[in-house]
N, C-alpha and C. Protein backbone atom coordinates (compact mmCIF):
# COMPACT_ATOMS: atom_id res chain seq x y z
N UNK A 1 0.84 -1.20 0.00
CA UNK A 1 0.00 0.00 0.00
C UNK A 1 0.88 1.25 0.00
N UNK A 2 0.37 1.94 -0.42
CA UNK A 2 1.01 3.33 -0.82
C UNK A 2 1.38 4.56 0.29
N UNK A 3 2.26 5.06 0.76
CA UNK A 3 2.11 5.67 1.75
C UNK A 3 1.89 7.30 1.66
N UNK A 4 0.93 8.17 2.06
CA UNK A 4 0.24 9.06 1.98
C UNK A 4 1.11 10.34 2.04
N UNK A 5 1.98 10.33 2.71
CA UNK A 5 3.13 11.36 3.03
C UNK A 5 4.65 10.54 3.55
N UNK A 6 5.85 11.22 3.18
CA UNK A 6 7.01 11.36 3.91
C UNK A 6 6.72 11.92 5.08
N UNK A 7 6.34 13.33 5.39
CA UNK A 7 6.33 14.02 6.72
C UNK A 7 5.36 14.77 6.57
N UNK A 8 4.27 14.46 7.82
CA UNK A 8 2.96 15.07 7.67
C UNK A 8 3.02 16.02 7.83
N UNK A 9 4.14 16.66 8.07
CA UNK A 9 4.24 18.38 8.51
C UNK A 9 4.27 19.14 7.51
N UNK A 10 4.92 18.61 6.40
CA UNK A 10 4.94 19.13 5.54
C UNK A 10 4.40 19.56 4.13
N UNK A 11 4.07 20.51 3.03
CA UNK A 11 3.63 20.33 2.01
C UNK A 11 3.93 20.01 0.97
N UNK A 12 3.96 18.06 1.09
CA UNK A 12 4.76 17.92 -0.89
C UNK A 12 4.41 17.82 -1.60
N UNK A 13 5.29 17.66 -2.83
CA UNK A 13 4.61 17.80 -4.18
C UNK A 13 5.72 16.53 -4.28
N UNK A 14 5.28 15.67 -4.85
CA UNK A 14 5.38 14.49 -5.56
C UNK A 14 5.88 14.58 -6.91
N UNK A 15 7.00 14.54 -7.86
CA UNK A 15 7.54 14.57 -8.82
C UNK A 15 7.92 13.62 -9.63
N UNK A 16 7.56 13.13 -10.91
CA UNK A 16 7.87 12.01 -11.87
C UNK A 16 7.86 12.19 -13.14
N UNK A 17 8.55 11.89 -13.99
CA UNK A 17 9.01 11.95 -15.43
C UNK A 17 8.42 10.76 -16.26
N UNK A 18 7.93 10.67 -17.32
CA UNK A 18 7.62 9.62 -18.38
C UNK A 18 7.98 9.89 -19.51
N UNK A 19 8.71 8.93 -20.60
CA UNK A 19 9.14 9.13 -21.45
C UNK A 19 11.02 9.19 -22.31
N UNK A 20 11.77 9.43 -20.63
CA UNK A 20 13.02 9.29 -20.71
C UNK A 20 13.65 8.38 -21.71
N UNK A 21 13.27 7.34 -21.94
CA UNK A 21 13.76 5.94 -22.24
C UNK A 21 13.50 5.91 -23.77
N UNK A 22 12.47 6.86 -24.51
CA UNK A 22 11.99 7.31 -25.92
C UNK A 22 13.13 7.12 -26.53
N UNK A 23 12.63 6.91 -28.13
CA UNK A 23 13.33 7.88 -29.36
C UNK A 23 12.58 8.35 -30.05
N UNK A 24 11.63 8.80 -29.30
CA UNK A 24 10.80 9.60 -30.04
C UNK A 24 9.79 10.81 -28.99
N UNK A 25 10.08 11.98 -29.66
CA UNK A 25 8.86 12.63 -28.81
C UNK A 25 9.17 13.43 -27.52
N UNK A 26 8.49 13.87 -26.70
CA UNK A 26 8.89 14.58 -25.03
C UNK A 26 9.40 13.56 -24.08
N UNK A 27 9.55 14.74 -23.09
CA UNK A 27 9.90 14.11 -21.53
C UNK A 27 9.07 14.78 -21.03
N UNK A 28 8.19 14.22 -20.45
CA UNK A 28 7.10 14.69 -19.69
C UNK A 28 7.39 14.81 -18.29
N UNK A 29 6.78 15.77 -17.07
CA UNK A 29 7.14 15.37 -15.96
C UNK A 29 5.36 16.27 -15.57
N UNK A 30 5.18 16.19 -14.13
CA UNK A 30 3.96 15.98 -13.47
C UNK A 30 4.67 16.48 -12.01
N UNK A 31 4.12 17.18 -11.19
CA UNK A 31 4.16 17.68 -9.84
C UNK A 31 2.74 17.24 -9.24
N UNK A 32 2.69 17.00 -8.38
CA UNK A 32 1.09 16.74 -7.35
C UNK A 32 0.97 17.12 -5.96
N UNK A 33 0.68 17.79 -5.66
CA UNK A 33 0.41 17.94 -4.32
C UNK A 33 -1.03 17.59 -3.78
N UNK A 34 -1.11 16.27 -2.48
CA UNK A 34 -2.22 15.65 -2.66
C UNK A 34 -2.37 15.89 -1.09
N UNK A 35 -3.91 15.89 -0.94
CA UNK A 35 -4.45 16.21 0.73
C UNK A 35 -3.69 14.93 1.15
N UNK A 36 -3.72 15.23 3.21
CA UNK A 36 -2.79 13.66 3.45
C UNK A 36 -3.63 12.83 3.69
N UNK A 37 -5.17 13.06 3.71
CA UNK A 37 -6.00 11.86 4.16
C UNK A 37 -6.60 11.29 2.30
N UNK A 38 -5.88 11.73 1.36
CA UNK A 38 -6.17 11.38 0.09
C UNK A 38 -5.50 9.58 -0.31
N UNK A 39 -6.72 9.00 -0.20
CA UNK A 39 -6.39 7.83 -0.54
C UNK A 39 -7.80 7.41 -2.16
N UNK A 40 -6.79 6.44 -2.51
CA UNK A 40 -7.70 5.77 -3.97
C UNK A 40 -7.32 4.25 -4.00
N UNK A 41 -8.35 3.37 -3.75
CA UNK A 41 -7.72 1.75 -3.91
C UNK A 41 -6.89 1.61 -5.41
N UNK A 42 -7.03 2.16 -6.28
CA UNK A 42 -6.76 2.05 -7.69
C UNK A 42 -5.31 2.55 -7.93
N UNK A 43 -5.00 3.81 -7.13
CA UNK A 43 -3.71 4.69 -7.18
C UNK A 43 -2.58 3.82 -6.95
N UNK A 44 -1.24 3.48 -7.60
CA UNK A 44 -0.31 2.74 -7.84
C UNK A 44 0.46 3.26 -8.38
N UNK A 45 1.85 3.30 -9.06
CA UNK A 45 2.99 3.49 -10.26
C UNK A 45 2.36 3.56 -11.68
N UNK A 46 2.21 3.78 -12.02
CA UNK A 46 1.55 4.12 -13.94
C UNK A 46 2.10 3.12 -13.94
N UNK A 47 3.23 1.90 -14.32
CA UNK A 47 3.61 1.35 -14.96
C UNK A 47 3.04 -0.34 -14.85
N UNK A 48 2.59 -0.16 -13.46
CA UNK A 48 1.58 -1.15 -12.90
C UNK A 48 0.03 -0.98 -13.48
N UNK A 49 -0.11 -0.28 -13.84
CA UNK A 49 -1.75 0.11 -13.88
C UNK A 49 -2.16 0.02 -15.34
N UNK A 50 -3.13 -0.15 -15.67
CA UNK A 50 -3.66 -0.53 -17.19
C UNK A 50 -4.25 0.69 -17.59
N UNK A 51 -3.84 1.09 -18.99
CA UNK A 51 -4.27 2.51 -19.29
C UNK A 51 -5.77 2.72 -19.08
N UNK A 52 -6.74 1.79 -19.23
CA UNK A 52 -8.40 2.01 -18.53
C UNK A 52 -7.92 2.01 -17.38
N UNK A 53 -6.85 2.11 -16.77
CA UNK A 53 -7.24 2.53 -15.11
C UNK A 53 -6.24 3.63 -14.78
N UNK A 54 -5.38 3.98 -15.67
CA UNK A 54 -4.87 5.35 -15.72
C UNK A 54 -5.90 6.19 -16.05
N UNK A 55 -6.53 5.94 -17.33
CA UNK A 55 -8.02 7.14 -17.62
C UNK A 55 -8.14 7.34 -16.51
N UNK A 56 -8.93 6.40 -15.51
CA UNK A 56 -10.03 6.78 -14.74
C UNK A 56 -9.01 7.74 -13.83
N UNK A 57 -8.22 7.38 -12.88
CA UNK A 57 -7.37 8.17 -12.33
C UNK A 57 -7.25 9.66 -12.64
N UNK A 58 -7.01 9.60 -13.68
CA UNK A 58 -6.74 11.38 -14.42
C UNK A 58 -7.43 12.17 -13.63
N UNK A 59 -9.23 12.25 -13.70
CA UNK A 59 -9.94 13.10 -13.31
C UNK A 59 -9.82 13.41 -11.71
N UNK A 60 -9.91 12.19 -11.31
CA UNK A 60 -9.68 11.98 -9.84
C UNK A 60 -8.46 12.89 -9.24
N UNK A 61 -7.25 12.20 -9.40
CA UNK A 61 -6.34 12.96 -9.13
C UNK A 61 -5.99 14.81 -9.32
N UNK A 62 -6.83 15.10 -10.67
CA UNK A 62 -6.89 16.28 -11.09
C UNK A 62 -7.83 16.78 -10.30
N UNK A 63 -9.29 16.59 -9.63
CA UNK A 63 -9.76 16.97 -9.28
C UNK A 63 -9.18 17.00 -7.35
N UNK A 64 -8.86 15.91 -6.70
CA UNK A 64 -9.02 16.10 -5.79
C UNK A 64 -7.10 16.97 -5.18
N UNK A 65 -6.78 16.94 -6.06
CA UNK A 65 -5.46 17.10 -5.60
C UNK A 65 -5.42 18.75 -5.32
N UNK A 66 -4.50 19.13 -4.16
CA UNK A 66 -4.41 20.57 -3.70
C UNK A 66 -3.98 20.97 -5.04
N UNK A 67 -3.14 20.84 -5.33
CA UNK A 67 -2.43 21.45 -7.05
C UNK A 67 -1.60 20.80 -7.91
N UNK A 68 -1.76 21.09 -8.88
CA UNK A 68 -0.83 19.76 -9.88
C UNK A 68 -0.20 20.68 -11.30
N UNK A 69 0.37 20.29 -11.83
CA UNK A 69 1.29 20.56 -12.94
C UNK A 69 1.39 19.82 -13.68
N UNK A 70 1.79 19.85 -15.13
CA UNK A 70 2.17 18.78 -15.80
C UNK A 70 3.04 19.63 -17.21
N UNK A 71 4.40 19.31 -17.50
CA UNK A 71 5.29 20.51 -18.60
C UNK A 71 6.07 19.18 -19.39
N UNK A 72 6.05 19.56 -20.19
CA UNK A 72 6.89 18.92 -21.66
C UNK A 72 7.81 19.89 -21.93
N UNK A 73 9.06 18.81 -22.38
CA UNK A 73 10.21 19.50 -22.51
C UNK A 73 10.48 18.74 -24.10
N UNK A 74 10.73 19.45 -25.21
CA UNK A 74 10.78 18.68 -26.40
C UNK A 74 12.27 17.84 -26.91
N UNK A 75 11.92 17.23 -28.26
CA UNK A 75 12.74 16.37 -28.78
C UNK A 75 14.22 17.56 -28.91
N UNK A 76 13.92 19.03 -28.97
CA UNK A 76 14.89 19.21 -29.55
C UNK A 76 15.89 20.27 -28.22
N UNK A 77 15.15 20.11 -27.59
CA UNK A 77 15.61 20.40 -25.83
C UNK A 77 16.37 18.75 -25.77
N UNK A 78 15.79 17.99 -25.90
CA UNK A 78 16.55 17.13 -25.36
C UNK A 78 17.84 16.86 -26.12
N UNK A 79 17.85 16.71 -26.97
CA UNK A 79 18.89 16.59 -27.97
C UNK A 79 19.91 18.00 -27.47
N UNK A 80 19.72 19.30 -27.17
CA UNK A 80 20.13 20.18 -26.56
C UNK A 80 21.42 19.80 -25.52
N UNK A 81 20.55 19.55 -24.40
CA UNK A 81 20.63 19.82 -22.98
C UNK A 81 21.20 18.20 -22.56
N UNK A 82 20.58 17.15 -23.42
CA UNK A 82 20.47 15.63 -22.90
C UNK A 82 19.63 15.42 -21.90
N UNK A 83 19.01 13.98 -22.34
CA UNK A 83 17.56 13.58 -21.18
C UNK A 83 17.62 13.84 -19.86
N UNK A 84 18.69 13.62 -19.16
CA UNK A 84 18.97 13.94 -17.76
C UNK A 84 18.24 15.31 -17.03
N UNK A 85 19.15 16.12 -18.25
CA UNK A 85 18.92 17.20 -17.73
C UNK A 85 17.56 18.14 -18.12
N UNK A 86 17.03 17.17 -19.21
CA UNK A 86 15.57 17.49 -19.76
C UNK A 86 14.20 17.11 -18.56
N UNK A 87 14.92 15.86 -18.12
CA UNK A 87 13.62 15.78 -16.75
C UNK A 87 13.86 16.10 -16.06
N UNK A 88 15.32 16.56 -15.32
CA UNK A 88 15.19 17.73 -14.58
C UNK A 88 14.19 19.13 -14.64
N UNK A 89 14.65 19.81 -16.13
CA UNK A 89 13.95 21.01 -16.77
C UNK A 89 12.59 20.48 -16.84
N UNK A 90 11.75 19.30 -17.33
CA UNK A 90 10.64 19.35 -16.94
C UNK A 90 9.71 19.27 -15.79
N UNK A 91 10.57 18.78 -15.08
CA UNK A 91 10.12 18.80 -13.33
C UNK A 91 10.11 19.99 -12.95
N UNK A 92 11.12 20.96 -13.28
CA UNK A 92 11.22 22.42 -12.58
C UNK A 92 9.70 23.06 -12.98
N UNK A 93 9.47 22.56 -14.32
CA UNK A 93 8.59 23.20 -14.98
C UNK A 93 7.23 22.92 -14.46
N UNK A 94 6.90 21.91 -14.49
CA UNK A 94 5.97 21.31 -13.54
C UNK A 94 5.46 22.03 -12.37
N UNK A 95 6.48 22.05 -11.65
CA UNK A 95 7.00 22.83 -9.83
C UNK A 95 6.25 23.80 -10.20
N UNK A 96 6.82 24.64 -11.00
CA UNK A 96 6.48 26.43 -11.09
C UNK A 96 4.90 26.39 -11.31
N UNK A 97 4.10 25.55 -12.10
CA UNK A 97 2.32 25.36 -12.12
C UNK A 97 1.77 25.59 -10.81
N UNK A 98 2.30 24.56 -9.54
CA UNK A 98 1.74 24.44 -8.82
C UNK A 98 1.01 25.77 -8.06
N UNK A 99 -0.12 25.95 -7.72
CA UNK A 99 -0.50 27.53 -7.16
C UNK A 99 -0.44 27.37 -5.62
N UNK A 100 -0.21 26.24 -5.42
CA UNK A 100 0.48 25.99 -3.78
C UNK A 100 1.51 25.75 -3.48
N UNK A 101 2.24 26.43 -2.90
CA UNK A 101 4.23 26.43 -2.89
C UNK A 101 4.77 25.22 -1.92
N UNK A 102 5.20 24.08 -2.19
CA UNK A 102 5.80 23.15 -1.36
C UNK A 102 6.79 23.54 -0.75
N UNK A 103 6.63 22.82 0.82
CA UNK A 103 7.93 23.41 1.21
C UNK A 103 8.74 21.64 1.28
N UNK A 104 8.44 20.80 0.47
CA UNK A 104 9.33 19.38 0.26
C UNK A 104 8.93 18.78 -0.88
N UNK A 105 10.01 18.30 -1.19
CA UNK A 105 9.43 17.90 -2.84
C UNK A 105 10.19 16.15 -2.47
N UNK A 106 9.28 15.17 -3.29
CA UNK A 106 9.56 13.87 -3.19
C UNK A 106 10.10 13.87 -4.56
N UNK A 107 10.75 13.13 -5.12
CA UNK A 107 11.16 13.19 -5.95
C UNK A 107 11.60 11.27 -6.48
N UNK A 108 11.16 11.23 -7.74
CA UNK A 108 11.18 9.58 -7.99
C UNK A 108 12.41 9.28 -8.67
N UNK A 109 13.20 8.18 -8.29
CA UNK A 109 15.01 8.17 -9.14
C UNK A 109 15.53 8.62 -8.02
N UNK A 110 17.31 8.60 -8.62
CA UNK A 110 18.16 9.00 -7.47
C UNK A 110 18.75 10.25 -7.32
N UNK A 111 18.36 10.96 -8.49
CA UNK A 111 18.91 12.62 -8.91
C UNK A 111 18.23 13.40 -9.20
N UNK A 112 18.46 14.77 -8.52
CA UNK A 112 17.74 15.79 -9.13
C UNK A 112 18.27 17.25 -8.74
N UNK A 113 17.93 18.14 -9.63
CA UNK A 113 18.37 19.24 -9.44
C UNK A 113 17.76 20.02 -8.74
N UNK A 114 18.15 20.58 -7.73
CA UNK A 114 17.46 21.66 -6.59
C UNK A 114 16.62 22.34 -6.94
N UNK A 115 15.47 23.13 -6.37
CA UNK A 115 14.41 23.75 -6.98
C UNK A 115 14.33 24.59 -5.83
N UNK A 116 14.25 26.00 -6.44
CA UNK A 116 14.30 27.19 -5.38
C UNK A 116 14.47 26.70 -3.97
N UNK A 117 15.51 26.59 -3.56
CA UNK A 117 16.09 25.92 -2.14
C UNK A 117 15.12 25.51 -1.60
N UNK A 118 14.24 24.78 -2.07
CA UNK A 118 13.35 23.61 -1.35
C UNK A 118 13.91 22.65 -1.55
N UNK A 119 13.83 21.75 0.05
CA UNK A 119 14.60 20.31 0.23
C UNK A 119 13.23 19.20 -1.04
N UNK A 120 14.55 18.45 -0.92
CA UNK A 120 14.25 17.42 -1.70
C UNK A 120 14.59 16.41 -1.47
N UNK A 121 13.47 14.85 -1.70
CA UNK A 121 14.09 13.54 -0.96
C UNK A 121 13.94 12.91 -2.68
N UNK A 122 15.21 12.30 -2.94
CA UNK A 122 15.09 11.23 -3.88
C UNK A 122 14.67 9.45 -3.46
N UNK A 123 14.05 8.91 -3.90
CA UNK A 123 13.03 7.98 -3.92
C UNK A 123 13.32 7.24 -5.31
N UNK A 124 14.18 5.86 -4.77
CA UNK A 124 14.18 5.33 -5.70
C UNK A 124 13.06 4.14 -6.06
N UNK A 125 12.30 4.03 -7.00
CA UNK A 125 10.78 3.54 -7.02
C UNK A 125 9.85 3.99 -6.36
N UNK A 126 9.62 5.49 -6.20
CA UNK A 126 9.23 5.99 -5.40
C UNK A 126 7.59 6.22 -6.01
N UNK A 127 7.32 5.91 -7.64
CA UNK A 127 6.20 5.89 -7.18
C UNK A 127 5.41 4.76 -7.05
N UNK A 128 6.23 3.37 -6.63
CA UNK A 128 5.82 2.75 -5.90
C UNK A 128 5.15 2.80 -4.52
N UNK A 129 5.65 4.06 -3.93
CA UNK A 129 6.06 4.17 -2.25
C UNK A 129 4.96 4.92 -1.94
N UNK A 130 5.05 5.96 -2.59
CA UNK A 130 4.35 7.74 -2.32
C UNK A 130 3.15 8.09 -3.15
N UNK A 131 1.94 8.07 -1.97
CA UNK A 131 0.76 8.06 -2.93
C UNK A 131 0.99 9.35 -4.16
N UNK A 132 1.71 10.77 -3.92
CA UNK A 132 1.67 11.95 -4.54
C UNK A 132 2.62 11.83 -5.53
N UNK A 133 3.91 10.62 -5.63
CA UNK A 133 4.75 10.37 -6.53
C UNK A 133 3.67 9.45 -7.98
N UNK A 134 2.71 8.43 -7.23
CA UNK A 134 2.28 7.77 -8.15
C UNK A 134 1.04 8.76 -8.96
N UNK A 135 0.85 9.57 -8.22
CA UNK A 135 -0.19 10.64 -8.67
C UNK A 135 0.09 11.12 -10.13
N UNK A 136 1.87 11.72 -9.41
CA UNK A 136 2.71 12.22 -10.49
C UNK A 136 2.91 11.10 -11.98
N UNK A 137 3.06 10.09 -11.55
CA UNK A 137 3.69 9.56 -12.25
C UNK A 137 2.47 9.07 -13.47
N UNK A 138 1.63 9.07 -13.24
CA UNK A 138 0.13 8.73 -13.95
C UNK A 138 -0.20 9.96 -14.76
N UNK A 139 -0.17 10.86 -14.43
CA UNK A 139 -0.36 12.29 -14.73
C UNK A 139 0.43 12.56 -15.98
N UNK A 140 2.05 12.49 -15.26
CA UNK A 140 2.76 12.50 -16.69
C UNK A 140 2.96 11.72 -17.77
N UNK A 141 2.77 10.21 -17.50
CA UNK A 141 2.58 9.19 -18.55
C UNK A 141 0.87 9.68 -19.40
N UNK A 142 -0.07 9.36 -18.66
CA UNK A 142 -1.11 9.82 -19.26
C UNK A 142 -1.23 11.18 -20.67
N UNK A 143 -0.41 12.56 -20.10
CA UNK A 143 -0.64 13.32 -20.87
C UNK A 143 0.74 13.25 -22.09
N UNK A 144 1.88 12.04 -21.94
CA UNK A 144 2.92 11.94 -22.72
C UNK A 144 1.94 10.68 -23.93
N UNK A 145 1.88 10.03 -23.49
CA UNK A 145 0.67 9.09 -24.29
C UNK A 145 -0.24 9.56 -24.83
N UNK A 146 -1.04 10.86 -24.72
CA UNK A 146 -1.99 11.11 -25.56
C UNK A 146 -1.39 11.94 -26.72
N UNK A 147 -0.18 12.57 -26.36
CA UNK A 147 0.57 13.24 -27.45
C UNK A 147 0.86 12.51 -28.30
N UNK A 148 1.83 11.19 -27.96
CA UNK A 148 2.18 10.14 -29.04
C UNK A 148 0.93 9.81 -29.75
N UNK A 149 -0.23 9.69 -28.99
CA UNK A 149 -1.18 9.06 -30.59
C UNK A 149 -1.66 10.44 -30.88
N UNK A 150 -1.81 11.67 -31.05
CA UNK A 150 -1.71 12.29 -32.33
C UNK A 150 -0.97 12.54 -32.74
N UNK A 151 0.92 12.19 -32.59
CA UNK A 151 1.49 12.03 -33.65
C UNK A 151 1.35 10.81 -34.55
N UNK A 152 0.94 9.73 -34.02
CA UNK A 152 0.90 8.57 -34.47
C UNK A 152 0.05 9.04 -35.82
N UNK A 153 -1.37 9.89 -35.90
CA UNK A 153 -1.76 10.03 -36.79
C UNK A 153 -0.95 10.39 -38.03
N UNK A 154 0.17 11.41 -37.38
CA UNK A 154 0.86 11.99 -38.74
C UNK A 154 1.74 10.67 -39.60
N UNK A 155 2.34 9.99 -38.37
CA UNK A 155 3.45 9.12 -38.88
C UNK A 155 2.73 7.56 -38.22
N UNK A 156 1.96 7.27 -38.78
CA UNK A 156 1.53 6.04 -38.37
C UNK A 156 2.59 4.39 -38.40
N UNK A 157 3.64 4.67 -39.85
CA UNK A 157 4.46 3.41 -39.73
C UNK A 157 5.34 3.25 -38.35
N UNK A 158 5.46 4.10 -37.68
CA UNK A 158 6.35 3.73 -36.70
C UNK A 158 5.65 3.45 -35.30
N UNK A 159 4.10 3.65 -35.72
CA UNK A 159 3.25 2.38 -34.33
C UNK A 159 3.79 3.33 -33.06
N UNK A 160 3.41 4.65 -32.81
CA UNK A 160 3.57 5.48 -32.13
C UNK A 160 2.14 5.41 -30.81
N UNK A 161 1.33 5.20 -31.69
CA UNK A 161 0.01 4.68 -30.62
C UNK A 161 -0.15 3.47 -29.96
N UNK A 162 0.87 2.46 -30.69
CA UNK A 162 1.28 1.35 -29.71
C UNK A 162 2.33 1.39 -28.50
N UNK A 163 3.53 1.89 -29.35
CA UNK A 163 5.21 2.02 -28.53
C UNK A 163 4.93 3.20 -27.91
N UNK A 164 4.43 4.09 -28.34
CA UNK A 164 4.70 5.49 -27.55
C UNK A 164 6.12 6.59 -27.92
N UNK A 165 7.05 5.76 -28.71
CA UNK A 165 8.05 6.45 -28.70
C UNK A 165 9.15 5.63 -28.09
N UNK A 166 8.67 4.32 -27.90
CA UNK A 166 9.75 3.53 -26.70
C UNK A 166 10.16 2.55 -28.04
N UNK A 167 11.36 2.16 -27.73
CA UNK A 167 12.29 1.46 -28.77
C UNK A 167 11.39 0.02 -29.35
N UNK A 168 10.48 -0.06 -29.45
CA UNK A 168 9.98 -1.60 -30.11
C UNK A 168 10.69 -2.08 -31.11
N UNK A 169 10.47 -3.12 -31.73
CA UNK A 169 11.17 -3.99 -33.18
C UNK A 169 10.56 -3.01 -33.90
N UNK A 170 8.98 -2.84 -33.85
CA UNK A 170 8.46 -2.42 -35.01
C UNK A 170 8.66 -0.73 -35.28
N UNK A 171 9.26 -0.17 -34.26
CA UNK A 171 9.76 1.20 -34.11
C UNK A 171 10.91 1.04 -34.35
N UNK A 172 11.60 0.54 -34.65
CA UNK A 172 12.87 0.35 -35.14
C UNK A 172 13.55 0.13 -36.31
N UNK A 173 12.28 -0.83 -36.99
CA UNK A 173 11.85 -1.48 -38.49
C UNK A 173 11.55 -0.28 -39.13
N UNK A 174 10.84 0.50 -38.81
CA UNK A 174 10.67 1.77 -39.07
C UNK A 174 11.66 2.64 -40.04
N UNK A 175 12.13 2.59 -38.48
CA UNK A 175 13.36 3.80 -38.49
C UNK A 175 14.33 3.08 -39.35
N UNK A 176 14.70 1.90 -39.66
CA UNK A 176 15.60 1.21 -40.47
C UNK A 176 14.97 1.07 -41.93
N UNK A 177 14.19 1.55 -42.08
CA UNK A 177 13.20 1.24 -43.40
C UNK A 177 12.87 2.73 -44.25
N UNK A 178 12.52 3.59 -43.45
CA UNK A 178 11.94 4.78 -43.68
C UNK A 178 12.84 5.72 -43.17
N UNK A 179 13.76 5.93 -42.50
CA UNK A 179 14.26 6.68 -41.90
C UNK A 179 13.43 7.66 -40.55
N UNK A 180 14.21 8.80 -40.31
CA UNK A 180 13.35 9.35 -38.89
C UNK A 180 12.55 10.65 -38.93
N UNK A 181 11.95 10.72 -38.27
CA UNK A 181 11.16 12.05 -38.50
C UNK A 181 11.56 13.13 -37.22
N UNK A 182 10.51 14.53 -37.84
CA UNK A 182 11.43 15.67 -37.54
C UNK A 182 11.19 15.05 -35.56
N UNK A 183 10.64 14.18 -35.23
CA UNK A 183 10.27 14.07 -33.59
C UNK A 183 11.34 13.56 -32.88
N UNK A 184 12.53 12.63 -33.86
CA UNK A 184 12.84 11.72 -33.52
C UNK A 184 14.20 12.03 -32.64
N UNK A 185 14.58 11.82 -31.55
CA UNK A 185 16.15 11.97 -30.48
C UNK A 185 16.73 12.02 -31.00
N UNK A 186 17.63 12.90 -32.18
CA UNK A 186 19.12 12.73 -32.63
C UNK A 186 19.97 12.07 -31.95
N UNK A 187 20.21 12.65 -30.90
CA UNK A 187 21.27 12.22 -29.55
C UNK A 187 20.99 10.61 -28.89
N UNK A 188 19.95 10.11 -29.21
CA UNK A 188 19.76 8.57 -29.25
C UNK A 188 20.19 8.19 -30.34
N UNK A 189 20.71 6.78 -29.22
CA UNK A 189 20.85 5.56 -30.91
C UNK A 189 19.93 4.93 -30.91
N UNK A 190 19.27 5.05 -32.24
CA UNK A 190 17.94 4.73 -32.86
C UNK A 190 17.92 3.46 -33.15
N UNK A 191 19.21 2.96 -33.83
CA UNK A 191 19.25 1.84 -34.37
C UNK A 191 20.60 1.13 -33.52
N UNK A 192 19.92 -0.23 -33.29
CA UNK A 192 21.62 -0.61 -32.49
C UNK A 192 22.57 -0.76 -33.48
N UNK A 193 24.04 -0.99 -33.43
CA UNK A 193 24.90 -1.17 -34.38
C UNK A 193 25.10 -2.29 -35.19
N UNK A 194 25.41 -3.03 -36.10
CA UNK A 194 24.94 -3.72 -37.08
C UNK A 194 26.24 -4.54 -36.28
N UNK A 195 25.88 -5.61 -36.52
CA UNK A 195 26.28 -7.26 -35.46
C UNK A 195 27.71 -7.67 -36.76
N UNK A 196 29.22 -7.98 -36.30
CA UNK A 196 29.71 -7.91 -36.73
C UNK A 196 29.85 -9.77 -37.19
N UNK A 197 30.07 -10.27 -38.28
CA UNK A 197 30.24 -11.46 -38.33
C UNK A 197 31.79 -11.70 -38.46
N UNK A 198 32.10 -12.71 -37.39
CA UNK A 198 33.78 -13.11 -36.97
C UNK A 198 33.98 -14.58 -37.61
């Protein structure tokens, strides 16, 4: 079960990224700040949960939560800056939405970059742990997924409404067939390197 707060004293915001792992598309990130008696039997890690039960979540969380955020940082920021430092920049971005100022931020992974000298706890699987991390983490997968399928409309061979942007065979077949489009990670390797015969 999910635990409701780090420190009840305090006001956090729950922080998580979706999309890192792409070659295709944003880095999404999500802030939440959730009441502490806010519980949902359904609320879990996005990665556990079945997108009919991410839907339902959305509203919920959007509705009952003190304040929430959600910022995209693009393909060509990332290629920029590199992913690292892109979900950093989208987390900050996130932060700044919130219209309630945390004074602790949870944070999911083992790194992160400081945010207006508010402490910060890194949480590794954290939105396993932290009901306001998994909040986050639903939030930002949810609104990174609905982007991929209307690109999917533009570029349908590369099964963008299936993969999302995440390395599949058939996203790969793609990219080895057709080449890449303007969405696609420069700074990723798209294609692994061709297998040497000895």
């Amino acid at each position: 079960m999910l635990e409701a707060y780090y420190n009840k004293e305090e006001i956090e915001a729950g922080c998580d990224e979706a999309g890192r792992g792409c070659l295709a598309g944003p880095v999404v990130a999500a802030a939440v700040i959730l009441p502490v008696e806010f519980y949902h039997p359904l609320l879990n890690d996005s990665k556990k949960l079945t997108p009919s039960k991410r839907k339902k979540l959305v509203p919920i969380i959007q509705s009952e939560a003190i304040s929430y955020g959600v910022a995209f940082v693009d393909h060509t920021k990332i290629d920029e800056i590199n992913i690292l430092n892109a979900s950093f920049s989208a987390m900050h971005l996130a932060l700044d939405q919130l219209k309630t100022k945390p004074t602790s931020l949870l944070i999911d992974g083992n790194r992160f970059n400081p945010y207006k000298k508010i402490k910060h706890h890194c949480m590794i699987k954290g939105d396993g742990r932290f009901a306001s991390i998994a909040a986050a983490s639903i939030l930002a997968k949810e609104s990174r997924d609905a982007y991929m399928e209307k690109l999917h409309e533009e570029f349908p061979e590369y099964d963008w409404k299936g993969n999302k942007g995440y390395p599949t065979k058939k996203h790969r077949a793609a990219i080895q067939n057709i080449g890449i489009t303007p969405y696609h990670r420069k700074s990723f390797t798209l294609l692994p390197p061709p297998q040497l015969d000895l």
